[in-house]
N, C-alpha and C. Protein backbone atom coordinates (compact mmCIF):
# COMPACT_ATOMS: atom_id res chain seq x y z
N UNK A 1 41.89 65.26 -11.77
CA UNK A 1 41.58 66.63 -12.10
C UNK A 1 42.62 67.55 -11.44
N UNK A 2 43.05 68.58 -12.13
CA UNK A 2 44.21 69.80 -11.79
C UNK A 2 43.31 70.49 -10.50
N UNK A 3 44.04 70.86 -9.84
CA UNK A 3 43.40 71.88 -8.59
C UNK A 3 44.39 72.95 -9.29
N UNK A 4 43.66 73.91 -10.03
CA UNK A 4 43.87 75.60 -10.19
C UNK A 4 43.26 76.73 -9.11
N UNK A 5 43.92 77.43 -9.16
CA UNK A 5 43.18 78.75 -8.46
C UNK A 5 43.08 79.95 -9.31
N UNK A 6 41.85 81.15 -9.09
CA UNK A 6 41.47 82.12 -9.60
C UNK A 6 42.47 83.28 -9.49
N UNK A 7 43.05 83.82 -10.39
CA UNK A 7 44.00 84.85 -9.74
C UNK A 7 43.06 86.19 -9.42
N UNK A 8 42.71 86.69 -8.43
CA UNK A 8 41.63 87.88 -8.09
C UNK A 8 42.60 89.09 -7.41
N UNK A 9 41.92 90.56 -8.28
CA UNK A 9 42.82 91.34 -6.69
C UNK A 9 41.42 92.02 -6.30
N UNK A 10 41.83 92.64 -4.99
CA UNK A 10 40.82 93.15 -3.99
C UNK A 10 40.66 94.59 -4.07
N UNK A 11 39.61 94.75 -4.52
CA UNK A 11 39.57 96.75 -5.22
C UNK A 11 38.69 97.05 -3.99
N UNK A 12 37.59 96.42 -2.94
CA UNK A 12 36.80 97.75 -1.87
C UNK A 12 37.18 96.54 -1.15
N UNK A 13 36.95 96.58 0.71
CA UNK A 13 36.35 95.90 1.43
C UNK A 13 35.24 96.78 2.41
N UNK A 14 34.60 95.85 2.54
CA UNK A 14 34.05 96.41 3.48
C UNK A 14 33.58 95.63 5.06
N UNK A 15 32.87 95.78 5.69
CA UNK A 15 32.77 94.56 7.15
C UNK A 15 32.07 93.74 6.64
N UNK A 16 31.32 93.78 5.87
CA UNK A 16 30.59 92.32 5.27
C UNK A 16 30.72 91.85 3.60
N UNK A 17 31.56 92.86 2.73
CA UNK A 17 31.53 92.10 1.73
C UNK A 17 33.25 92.69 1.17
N UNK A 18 33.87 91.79 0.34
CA UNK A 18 35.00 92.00 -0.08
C UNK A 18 34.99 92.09 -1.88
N UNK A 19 35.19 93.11 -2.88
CA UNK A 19 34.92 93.31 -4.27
C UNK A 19 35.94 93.00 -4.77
N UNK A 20 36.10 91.86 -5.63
CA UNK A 20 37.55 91.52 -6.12
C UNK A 20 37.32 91.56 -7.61
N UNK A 21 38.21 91.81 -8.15
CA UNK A 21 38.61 91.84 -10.01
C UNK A 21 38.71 90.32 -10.14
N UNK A 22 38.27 89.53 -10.86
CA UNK A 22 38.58 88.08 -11.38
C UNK A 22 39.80 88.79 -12.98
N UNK A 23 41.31 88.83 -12.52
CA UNK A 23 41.63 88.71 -13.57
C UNK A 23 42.18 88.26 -14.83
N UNK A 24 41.41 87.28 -14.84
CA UNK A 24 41.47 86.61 -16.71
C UNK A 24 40.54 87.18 -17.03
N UNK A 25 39.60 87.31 -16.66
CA UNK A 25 38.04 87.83 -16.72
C UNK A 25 37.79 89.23 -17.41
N UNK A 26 38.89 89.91 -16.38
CA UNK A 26 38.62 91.37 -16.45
C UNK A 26 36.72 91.79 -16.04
N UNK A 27 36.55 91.08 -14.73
CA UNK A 27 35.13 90.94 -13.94
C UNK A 27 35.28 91.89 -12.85
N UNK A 28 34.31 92.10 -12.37
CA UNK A 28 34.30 92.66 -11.14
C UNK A 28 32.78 92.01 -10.24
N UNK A 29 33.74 91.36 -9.09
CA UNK A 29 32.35 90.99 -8.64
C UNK A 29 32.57 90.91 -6.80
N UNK A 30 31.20 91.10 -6.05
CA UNK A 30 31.25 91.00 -4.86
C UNK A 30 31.09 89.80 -4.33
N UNK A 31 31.93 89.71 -3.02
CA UNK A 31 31.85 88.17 -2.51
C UNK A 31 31.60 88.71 -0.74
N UNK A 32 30.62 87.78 -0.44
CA UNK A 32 30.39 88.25 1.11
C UNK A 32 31.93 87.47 1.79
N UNK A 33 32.04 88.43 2.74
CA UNK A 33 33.61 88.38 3.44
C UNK A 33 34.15 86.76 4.20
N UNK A 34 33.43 86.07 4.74
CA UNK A 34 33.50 84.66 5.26
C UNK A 34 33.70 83.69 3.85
N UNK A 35 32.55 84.47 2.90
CA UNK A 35 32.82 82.74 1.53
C UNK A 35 34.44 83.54 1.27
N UNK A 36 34.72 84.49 0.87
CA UNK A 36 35.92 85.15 0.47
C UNK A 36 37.32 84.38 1.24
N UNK A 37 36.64 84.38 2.42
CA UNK A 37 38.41 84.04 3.30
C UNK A 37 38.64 82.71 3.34
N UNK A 38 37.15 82.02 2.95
CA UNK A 38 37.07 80.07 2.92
C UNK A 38 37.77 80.34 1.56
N UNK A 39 37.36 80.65 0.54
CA UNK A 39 37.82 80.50 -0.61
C UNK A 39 39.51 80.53 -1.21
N UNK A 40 40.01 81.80 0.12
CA UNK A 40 41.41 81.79 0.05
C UNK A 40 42.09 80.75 0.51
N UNK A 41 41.50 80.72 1.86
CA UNK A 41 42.13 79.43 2.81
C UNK A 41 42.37 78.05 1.98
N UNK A 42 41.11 78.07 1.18
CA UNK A 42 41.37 76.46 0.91
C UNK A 42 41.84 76.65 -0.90
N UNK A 43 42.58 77.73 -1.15
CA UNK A 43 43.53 77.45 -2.75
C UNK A 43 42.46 78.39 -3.77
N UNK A 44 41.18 77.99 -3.08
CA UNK A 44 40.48 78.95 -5.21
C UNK A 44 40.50 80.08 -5.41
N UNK A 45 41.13 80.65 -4.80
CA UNK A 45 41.47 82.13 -4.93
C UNK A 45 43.20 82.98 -4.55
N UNK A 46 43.68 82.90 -5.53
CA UNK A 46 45.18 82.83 -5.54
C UNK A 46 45.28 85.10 -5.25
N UNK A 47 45.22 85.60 -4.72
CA UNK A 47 45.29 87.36 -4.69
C UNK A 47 46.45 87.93 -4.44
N UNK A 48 46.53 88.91 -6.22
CA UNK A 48 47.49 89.40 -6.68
C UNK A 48 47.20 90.88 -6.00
N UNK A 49 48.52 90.89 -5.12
CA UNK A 49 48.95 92.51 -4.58
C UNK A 49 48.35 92.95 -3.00
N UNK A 50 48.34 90.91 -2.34
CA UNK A 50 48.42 90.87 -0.94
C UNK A 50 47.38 91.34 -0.90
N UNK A 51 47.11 90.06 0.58
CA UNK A 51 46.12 90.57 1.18
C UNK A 51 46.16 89.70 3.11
N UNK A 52 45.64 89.95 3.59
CA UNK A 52 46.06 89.41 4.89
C UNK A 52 44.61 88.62 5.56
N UNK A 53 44.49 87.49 5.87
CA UNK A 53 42.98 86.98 6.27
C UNK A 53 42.92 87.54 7.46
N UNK A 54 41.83 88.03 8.37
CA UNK A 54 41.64 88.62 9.37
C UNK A 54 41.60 87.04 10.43
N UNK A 55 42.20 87.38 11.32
CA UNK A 55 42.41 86.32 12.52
C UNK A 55 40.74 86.24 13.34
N UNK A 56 40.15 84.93 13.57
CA UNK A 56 38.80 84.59 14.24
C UNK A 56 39.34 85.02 15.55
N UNK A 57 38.26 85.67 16.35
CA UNK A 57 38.45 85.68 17.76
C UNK A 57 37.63 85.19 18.22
């Protein structure tokens, strides 16, 4: 099986949730901020027009 990723960009954040555009979709949907940064980290979410993961302390 192909490992693809979602191309998403990031329209609000906020401290607990991050609102991204899915765009093939042309969607708009909210993702709580931890599944968001797993999702980047590990490829399924490819984000068009940068974005920076916040460092764990």
């Amino acid at each position: 099986m192909i490992d693809r990723s979602i191309k998403v960009k990031v329209l609000k954040e906020t401290s607990k949730t991050v609102t991204v555009q899915l765009t093939t979709l042309n969607r708009k949907m909210p993702v709580p901020r931890k599944e968001f940064e797993k999702r980047v980290k590990n490829g399924l979410y490819e984000v068009i027009g940068g974005y920076e993961v916040e460092a764990e302390e």
